[in-house]
Each structure stands twice: as structure tokens, then as C-alpha cells.
N, C-alpha and C. Protein backbone atom coordinates (compact mmCIF):
# COMPACT_ATOMS: atom_id res chain seq x y z
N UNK A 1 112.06 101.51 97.31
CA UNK A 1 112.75 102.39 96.39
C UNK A 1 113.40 103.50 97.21
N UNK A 2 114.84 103.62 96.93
CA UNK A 2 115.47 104.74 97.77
C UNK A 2 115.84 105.95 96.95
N UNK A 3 115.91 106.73 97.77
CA UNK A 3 115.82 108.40 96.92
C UNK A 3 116.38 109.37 97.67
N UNK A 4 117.35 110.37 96.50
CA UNK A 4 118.05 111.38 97.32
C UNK A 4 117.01 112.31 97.88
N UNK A 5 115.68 112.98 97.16
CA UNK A 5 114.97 113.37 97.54
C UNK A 5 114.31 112.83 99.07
N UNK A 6 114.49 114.02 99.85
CA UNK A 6 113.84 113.83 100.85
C UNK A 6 114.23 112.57 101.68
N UNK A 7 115.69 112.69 101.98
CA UNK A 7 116.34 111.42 102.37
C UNK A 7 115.71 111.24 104.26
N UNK A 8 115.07 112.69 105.16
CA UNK A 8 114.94 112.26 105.93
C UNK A 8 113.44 111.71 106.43
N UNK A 9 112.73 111.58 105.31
CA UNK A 9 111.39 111.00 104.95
C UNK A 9 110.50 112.37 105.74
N UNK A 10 110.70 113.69 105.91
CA UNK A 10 110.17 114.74 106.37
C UNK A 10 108.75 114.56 105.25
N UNK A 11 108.94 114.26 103.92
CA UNK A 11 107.76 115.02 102.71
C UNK A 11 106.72 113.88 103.45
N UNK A 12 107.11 112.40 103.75
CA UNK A 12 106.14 111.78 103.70
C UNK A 12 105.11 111.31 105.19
N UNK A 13 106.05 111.85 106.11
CA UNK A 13 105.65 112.09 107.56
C UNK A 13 104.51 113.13 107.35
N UNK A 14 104.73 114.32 106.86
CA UNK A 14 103.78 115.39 106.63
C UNK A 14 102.41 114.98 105.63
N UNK A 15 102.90 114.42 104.80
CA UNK A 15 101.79 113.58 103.61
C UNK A 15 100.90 112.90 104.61
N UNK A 16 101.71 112.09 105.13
CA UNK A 16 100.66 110.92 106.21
C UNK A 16 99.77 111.44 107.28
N UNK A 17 100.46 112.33 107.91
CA UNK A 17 99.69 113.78 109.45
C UNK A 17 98.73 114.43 108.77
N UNK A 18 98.61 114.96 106.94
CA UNK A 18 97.43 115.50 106.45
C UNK A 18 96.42 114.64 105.65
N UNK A 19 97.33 113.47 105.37
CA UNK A 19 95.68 112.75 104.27
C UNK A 19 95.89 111.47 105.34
N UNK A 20 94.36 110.90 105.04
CA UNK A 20 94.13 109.48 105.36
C UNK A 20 93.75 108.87 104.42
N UNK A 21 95.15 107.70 103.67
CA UNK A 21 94.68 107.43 102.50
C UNK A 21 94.06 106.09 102.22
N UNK A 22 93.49 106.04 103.75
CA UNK A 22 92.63 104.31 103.37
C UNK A 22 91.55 104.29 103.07
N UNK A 23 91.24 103.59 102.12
CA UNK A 23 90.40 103.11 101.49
C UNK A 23 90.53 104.26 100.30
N UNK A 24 91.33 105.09 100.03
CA UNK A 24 90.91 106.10 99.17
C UNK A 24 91.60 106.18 97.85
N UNK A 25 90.69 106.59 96.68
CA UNK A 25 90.89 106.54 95.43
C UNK A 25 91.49 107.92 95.23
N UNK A 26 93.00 107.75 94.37
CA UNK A 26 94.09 108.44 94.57
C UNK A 26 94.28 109.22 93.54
N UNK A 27 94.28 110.55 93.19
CA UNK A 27 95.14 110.73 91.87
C UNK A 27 96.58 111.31 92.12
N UNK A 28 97.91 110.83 91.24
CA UNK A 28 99.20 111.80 91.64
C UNK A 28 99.73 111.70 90.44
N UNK A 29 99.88 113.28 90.38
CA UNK A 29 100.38 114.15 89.19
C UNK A 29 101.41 114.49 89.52
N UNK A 30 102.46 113.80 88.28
CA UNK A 30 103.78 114.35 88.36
C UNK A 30 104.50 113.37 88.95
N UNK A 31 104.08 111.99 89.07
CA UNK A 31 104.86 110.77 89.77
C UNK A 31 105.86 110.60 89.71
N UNK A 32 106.58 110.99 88.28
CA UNK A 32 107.95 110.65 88.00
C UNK A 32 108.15 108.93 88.14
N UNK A 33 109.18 108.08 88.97
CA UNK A 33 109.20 106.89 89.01
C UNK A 33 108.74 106.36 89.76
N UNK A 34 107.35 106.90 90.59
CA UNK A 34 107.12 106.62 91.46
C UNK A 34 107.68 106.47 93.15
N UNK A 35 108.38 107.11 92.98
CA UNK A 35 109.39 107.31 94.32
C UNK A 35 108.31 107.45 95.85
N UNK A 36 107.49 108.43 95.73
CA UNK A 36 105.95 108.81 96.58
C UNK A 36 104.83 108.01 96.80
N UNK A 37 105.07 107.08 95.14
CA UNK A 37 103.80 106.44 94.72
C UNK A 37 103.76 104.74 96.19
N UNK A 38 105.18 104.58 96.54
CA UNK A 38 105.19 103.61 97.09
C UNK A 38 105.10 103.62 98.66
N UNK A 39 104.85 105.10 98.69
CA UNK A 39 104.66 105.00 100.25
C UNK A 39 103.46 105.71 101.18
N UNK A 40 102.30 105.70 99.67
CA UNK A 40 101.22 105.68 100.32
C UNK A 40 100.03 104.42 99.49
N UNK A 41 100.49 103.91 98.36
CA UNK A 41 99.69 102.84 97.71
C UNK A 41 99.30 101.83 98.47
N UNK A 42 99.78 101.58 99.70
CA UNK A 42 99.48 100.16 99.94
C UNK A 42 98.05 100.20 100.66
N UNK A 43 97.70 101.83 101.53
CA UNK A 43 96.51 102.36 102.11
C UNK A 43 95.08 102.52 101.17
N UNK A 44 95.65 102.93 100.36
CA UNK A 44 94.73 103.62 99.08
C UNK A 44 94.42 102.15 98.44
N UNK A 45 92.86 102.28 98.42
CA UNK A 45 91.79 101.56 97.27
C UNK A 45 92.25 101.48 95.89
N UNK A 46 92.89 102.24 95.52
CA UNK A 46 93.23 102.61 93.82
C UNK A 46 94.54 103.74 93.76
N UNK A 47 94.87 103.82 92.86
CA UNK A 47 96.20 104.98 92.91
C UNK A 47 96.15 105.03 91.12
N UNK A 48 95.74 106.47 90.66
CA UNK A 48 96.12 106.60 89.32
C UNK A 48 97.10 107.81 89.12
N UNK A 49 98.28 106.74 88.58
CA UNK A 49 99.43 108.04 88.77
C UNK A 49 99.92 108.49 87.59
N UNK A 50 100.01 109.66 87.23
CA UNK A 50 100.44 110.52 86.01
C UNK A 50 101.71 111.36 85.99
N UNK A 51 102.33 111.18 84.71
CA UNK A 51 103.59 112.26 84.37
C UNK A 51 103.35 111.87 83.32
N UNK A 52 104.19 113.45 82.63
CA UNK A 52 104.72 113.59 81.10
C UNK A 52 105.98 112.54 80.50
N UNK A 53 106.78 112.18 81.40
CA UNK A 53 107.93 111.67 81.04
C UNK A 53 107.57 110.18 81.07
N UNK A 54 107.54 109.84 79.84
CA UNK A 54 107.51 107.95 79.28
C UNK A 54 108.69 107.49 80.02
N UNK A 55 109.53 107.72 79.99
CA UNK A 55 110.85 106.64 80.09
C UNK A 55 110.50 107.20 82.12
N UNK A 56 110.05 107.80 82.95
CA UNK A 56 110.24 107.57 84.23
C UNK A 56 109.14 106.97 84.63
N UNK A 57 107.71 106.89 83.54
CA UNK A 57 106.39 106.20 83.78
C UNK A 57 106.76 104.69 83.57
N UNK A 58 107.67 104.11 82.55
CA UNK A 58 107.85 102.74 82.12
C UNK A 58 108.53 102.25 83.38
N UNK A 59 110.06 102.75 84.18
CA UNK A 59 110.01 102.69 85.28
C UNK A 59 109.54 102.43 86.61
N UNK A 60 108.55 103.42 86.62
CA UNK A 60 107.67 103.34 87.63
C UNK A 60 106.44 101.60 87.48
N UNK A 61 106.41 101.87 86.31
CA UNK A 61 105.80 100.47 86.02
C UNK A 61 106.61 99.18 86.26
N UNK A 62 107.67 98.99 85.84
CA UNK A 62 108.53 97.78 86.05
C UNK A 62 108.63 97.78 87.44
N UNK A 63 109.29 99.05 88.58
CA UNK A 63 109.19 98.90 89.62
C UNK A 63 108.37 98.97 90.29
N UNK A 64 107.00 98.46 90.17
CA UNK A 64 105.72 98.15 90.96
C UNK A 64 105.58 96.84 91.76
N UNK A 65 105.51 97.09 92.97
CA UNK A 65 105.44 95.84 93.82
C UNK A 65 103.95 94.89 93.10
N UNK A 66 104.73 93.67 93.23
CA UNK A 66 103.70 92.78 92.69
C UNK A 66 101.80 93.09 93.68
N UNK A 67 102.39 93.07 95.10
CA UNK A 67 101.03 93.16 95.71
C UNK A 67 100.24 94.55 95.49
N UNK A 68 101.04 95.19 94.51
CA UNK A 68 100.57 97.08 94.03
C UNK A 68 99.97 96.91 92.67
N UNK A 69 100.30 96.09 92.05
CA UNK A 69 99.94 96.13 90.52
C UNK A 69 98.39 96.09 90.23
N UNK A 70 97.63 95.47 90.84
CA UNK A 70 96.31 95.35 90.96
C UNK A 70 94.96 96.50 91.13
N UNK A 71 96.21 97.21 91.25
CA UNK A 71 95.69 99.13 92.41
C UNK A 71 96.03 99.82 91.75
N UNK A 72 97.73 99.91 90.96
CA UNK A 72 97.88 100.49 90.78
C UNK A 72 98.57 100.70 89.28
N UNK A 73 97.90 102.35 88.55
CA UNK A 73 98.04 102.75 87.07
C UNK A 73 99.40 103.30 86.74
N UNK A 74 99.94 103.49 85.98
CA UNK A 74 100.66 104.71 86.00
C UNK A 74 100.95 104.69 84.27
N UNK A 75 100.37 106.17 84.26
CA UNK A 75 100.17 106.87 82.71
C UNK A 75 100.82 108.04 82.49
N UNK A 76 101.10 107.97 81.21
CA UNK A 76 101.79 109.26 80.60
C UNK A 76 101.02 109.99 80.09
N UNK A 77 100.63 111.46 80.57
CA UNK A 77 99.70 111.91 80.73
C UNK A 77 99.90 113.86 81.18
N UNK A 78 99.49 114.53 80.39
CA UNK A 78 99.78 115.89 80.93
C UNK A 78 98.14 116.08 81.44
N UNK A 79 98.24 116.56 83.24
CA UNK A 79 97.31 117.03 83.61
C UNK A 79 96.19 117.63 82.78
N UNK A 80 96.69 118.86 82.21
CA UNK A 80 95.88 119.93 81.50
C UNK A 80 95.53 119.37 80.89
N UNK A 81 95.60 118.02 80.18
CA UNK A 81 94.71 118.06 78.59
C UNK A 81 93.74 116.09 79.27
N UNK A 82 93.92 116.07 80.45
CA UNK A 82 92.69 115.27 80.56
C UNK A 82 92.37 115.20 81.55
N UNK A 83 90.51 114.80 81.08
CA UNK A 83 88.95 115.18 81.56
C UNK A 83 89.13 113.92 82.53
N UNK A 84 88.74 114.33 84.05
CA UNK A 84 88.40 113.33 85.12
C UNK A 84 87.01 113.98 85.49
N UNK A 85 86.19 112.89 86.08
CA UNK A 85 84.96 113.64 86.68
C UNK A 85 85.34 113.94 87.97
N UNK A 86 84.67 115.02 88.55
CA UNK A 86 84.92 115.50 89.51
C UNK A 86 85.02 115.03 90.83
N UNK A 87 83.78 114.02 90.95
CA UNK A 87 83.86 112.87 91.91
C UNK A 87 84.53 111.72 91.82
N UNK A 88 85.64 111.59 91.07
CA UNK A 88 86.47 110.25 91.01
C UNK A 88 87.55 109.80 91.66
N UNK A 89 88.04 110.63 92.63
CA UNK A 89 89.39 110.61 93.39
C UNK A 89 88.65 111.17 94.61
N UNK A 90 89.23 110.61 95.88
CA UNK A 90 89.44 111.46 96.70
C UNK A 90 90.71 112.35 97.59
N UNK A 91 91.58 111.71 96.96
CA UNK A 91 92.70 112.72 97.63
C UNK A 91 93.67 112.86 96.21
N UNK A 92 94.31 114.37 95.54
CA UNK A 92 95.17 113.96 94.55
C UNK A 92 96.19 114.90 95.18
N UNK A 93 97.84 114.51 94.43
CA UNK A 93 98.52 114.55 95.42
C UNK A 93 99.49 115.23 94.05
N UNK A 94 100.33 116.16 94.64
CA UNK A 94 101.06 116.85 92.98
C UNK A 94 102.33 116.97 93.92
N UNK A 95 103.40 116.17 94.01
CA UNK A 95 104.57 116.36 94.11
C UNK A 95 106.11 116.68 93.46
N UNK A 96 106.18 118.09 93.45
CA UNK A 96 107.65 118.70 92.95
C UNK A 96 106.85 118.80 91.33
N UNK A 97 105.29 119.28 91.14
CA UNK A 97 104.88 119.24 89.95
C UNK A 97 104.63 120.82 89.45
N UNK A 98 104.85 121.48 90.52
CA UNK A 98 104.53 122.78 90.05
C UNK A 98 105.62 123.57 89.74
């Protein structure tokens, strides 16, 4: 998936130098179409990815690599109004969400 955002892949060089996302159960808030979601899912055990916007979550769903679908969620979903336990993720990741 190509994107004007961050065309010289700087966000995800820096993403990769601070988390190690293997084996690790993911949360990312604010996915949009998944643009982020595809260039750390393939490391990560699980990936549950959230935004408000249906029509960029349905997206993000159609464009899911077949060998990703198995791993990976993606829900429409406002942070604030849902309960995760505290120990259920280990790395969550909020891009361009604040």
C-alpha cells in the first residue's frame, strides 16, 4: 500500500529502532486504512486495529494481505468507550491519532 504520508518511510524506520514487534500482541488506534498496519503486521503475533471511520476500516479490511488476515482485526471503534484488560497487548501504537 503506497502513501503520500511519510513518503520517505522516516515514521516507520523510527517505529522499527523503538518497538520489537515479534511475536507481539498489537493494539493501533487510529489505523485509518491501514497504511502503518502493513508494515509492522507481518512481525506481530496478533494486530487489533481500531478507528472511528467505517468506510477507511472496510478498506483496510478488503486491503488485507491474505497471509495477514489470520492476525489480523480491524474495528470501528472509539478508543475512549472500550474496556481492554490491561495485560492484553504488548505494544499499542496511535498514529496521527491525537
Amino acid at each position: 500500500m503506497s502513501s503520500s504520508i511519510d513518503p520517505e518511510g522516516s515514521e516507520i524506520t523510527v517505529i522499527h529502532e523503538l518497538v520489537d514487534f515479534s511475536g507481539a500482541d498489537v493494539l493501533e488506534v487510529g489505523c485509518g486504512d491501514g497504511r502503518l498496519t502493513w508494515r509492522y503486521a507481518e512481525e506481530a503475533a496478533t494486530v487489533l486495529a481500531m478507528d472511528m471511520n467505517g468506510e477507511k476500516i472496510e478498506r483496510a479490511r478488503e486491503a488485507t494481505p491474505p497471509s495477514l488476515r489470520s492476525k489480523t482485526s480491524f474495528v470501528v471503534a472509539d478508543i475512549g468507550q472500550v474496556e481492554l484488560s490491561p495485560d492484553a497487548y504488548d505494544v499499542a501504537i496511535l498514529a496521527h491519532s491525537l
